[in-house]
Protein backbone atom coordinates (compact mmCIF):
# COMPACT_ATOMS: atom_id res chain seq x y z
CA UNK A 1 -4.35 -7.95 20.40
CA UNK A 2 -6.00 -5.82 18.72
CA UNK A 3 -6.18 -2.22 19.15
CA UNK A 4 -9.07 0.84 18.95
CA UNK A 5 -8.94 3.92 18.40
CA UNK A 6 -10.47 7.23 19.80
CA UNK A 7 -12.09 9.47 17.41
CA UNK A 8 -9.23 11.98 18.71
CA UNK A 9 -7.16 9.46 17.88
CA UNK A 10 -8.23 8.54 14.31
CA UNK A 11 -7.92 12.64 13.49
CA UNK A 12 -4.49 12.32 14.43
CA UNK A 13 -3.73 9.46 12.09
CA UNK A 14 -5.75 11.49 9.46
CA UNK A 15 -2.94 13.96 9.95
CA UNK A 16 -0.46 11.35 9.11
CA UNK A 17 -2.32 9.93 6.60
CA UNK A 18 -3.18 13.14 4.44
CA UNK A 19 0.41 13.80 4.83
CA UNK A 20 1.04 10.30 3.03
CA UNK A 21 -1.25 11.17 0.05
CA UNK A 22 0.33 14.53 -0.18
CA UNK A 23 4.09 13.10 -0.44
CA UNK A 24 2.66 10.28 -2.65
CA UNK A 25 1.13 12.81 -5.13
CA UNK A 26 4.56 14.61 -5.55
CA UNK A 27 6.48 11.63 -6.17
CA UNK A 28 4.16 10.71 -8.73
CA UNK A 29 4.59 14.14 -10.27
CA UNK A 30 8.16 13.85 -10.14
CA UNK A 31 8.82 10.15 -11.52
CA UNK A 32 9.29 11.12 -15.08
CA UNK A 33 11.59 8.56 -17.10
CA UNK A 34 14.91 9.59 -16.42
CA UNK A 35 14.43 10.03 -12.71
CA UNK A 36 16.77 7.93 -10.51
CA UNK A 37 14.60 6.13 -7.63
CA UNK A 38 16.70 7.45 -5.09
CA UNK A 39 16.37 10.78 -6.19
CA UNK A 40 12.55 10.23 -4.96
CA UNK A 41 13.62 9.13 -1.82
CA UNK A 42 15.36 12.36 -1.50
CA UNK A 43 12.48 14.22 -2.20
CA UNK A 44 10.04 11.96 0.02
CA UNK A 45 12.39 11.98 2.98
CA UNK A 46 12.31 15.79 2.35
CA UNK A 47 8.88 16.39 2.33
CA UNK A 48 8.28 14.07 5.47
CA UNK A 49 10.08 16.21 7.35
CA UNK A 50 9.62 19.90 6.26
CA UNK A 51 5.88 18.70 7.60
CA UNK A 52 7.31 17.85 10.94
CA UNK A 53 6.67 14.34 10.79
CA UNK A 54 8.93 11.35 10.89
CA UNK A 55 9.96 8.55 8.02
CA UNK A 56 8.14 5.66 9.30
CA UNK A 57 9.83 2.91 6.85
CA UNK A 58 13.13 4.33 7.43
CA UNK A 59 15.27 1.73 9.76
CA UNK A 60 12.24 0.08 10.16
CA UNK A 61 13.47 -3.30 10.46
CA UNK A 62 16.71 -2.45 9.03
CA UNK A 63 15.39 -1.27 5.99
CA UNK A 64 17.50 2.23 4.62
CA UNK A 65 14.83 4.70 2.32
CA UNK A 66 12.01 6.72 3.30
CA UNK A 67 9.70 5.39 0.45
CA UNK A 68 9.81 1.48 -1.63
CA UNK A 69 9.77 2.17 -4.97
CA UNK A 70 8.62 -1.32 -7.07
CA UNK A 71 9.00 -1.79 -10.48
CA UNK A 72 7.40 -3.97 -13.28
CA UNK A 73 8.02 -7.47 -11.88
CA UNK A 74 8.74 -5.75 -8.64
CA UNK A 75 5.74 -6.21 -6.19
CA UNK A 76 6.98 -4.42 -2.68
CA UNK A 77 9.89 -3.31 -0.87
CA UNK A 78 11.70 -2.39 -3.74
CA UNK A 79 15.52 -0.34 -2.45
CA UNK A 80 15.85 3.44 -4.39
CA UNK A 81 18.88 2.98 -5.67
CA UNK A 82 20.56 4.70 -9.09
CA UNK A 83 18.62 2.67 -11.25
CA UNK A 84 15.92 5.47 -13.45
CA UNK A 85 13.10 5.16 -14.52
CA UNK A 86 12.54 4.04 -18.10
CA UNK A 87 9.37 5.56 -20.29
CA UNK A 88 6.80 2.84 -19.49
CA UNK A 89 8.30 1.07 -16.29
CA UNK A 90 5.38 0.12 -13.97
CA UNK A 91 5.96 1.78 -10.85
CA UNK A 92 4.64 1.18 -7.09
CA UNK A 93 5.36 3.55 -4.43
CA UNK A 94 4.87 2.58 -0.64
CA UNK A 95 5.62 5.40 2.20
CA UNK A 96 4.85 5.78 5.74
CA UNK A 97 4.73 8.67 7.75
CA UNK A 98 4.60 9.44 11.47
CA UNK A 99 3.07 12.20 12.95
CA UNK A 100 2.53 12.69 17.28
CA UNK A 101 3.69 9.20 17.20
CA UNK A 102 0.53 7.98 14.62
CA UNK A 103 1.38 6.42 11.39
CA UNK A 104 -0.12 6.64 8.03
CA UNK A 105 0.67 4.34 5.39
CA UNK A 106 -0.21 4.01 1.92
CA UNK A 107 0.44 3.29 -1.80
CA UNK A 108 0.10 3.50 -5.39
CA UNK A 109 0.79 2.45 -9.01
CA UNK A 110 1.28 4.23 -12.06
CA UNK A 111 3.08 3.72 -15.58
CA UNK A 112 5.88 6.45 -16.05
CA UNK A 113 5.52 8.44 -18.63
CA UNK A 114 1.93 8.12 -18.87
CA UNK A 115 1.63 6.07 -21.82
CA UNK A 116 0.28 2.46 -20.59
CA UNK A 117 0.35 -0.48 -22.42
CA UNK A 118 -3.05 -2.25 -22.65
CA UNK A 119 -2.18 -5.14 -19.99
CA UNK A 120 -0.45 -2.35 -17.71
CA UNK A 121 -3.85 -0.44 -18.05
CA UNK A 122 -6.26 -3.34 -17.02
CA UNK A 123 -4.00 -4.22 -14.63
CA UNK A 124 -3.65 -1.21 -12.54
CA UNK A 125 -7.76 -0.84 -12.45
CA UNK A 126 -7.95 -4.26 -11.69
CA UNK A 127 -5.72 -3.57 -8.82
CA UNK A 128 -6.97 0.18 -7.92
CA UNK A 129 -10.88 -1.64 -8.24
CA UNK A 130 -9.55 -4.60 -5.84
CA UNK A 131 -8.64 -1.64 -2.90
CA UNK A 132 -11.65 -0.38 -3.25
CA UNK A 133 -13.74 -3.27 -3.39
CA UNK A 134 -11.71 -4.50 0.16
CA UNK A 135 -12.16 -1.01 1.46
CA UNK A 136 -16.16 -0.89 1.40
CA UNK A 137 -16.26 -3.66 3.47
CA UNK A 138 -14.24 -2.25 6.01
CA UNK A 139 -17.98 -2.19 7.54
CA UNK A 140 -18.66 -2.72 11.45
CA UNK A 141 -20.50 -6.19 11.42
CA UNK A 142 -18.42 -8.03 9.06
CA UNK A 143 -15.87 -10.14 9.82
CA UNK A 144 -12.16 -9.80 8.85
CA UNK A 145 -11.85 -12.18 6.20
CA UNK A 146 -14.88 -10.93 3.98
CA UNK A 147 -11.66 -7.78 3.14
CA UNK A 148 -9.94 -10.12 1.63
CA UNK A 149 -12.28 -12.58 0.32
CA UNK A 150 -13.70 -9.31 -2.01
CA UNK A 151 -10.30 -8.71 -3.26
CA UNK A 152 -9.44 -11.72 -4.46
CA UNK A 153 -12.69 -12.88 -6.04
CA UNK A 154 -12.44 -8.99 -7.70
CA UNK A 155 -8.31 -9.68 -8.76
CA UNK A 156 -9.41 -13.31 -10.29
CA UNK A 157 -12.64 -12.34 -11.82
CA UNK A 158 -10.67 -10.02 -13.86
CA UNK A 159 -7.88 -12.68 -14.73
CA UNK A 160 -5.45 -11.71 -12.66
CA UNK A 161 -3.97 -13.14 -9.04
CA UNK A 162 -3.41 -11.26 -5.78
CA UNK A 163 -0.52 -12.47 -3.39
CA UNK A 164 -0.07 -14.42 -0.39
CA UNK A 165 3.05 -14.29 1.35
CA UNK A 166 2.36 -10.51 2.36
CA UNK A 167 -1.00 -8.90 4.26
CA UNK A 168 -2.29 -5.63 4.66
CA UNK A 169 -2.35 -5.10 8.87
CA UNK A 170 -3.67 -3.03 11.75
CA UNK A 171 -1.87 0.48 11.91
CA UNK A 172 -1.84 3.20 14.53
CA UNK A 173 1.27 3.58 17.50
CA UNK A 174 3.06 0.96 15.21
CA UNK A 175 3.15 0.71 11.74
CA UNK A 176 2.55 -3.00 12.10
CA UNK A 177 -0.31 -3.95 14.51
CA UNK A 178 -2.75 -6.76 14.65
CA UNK A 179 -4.52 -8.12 12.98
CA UNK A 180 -3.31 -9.22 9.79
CA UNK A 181 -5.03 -8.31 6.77
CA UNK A 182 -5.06 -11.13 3.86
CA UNK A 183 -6.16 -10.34 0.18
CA UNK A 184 -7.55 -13.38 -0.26
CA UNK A 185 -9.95 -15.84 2.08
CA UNK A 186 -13.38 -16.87 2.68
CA UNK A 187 -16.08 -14.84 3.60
CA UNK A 188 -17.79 -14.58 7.67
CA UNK A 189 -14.40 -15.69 9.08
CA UNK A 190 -11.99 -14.09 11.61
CA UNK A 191 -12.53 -10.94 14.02
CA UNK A 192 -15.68 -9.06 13.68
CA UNK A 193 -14.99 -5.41 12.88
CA UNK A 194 -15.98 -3.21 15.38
CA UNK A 195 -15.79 0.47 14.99
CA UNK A 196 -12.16 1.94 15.98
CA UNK A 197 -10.18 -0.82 14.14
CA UNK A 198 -7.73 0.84 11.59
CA UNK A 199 -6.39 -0.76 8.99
CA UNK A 200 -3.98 -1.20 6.20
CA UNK A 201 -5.93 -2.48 3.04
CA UNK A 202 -3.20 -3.59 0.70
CA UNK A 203 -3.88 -5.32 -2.38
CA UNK A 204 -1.08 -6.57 -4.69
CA UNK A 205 -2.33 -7.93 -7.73
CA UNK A 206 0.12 -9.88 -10.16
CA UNK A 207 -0.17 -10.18 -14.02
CA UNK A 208 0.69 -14.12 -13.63
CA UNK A 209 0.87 -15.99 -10.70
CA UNK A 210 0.44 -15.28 -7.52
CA UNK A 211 3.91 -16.60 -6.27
CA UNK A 212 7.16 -14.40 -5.30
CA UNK A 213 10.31 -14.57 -4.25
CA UNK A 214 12.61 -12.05 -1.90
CA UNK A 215 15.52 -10.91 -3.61
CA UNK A 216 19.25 -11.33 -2.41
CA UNK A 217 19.15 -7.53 -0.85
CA UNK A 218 16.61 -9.14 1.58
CA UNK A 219 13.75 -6.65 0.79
CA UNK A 220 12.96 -6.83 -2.77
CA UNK A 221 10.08 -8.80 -3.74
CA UNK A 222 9.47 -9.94 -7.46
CA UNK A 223 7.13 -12.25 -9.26
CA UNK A 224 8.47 -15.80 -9.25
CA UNK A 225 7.46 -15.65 -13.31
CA UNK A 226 8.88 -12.16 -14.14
CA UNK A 227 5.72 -10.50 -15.17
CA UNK A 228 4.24 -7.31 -13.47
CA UNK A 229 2.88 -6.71 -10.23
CA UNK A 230 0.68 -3.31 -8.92
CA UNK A 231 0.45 -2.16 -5.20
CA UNK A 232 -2.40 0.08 -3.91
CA UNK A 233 -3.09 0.80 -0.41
CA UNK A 234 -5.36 2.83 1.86
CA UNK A 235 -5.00 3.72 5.87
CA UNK A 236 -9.03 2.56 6.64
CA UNK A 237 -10.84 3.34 9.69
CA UNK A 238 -13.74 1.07 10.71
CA UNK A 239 -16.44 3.74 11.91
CA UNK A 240 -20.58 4.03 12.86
CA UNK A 241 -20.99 5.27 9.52
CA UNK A 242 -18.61 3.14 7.09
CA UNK A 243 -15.05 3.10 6.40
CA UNK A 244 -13.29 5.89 6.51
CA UNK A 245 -10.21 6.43 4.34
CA UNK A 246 -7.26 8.39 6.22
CA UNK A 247 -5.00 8.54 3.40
CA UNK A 248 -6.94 10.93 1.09
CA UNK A 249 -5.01 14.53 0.34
């Protein structure tokens, strides 16, 4: 089923969500090569809740960090662990955040060190380009599948594939709420979006193909051939006059 939101209710997940984009910009800052991952989950799970809001990946599901941190061949749900970062690892960062009992999600990509290679640099405006593409048309009147149907004819037109085996979704009480949202279909098919829905766009966009795999840890997804993967990611919000992006600082 799927579930609308109040205005009242959107501003709320606005809270959530600015507070996403805030954390997310920090961590960004702070993932300098030499960094261990888990020191960023430090500083995330810190930041989460010196705001008065709650971690809304940790224990979700089992899972033990306040943020995923992905890298190179990496495409979601990667552990912080002691592992650092290395100058030039492609890095993906996924947290959630729950404020008043309204969640905010979102994610981003980003070479540290600053110094991308040329495929890492097409690569992350391919997959920056694809969210935004999927985002504007996050439009009351179209139907579900014309999100995902822009993404992936965006992702392939520039070379590159987007994957299958995991969906953006509805967000609000729960992090995970109907309906799914593919990044990839055919246009016109699906719910039609009606103003109220909020949703997850989450694009990942591999270098190679669009297969993966789920690492022995259980969480950690990879490329099936080893090359690199980006993750971006917006909280939308299906409105009168467009979509409106929660997760914005």
């Amino acid at each position: 089923m799927i579930i609308l939101k109040t205005p009242e209710e959107i501003e709320v997940m606005r809270e959530a969500g600015r507070l996403v984009a805030r954390v997310l910009a920090a961590l960004r800052e702070a993932a300098r090569p030499g960094v261990a991952t888990s020191e960023l989950d430090v500083l995330a799970e810190r930041l989460i809740r010196d705001a008065g809001a709650v971690p809304a990946f940790k224990g979700y599901r089992g899972y033990p960090a306040t943020v995923c941190v992905s890298i190179n061949e990496q495409v979601v749900h990667g552990i912080p662990a002691a592992r650092r970062l290395q100058d030039g690892d492609l890095v993906s960062l996924d947290v959630g955040a729950v404020i008043k009992g309204y969640y905010g999600d979102a994610a981003v990509s980003f070479v540290a060190g600053g110094r991308p290679t040329r495929l890492q640099a097409d690569l992350l405006d391919a997959g920056q380009s694809a969210l935004t593409v999927g985002v504007e048309q996050a439009r009351e009147g179209n139907r579900l599948s014309d999100i995902g149907s822009a993404i992936q004819r965006h992702a392939e037109s520039r070379g590159y594939s987007v994957v299958r085996d995991y969906a953006g979704h509805g967000i609000g009480q729960a992090m995970h709420e109907d309906p799914q949202v593919p990044n990839y279909g055919t246009r016109g098919q699906g719910p039609l979006l009606r103003s109220g829905m909020v949703l997850a766009i989450e694009p990942m966009v591999n270098a190679g193909t669009f297969e993966v795999t789920c690492l022995e840890d259980g969480w950690t997804v990879v490329t099936r051939d080893g090359r690199p993967s980006v993750h971006f990611e917006h909280t939308v919000a299906v409105t009168e006059d467009g979509p409106d992006i929660l997760t914005l600082p």
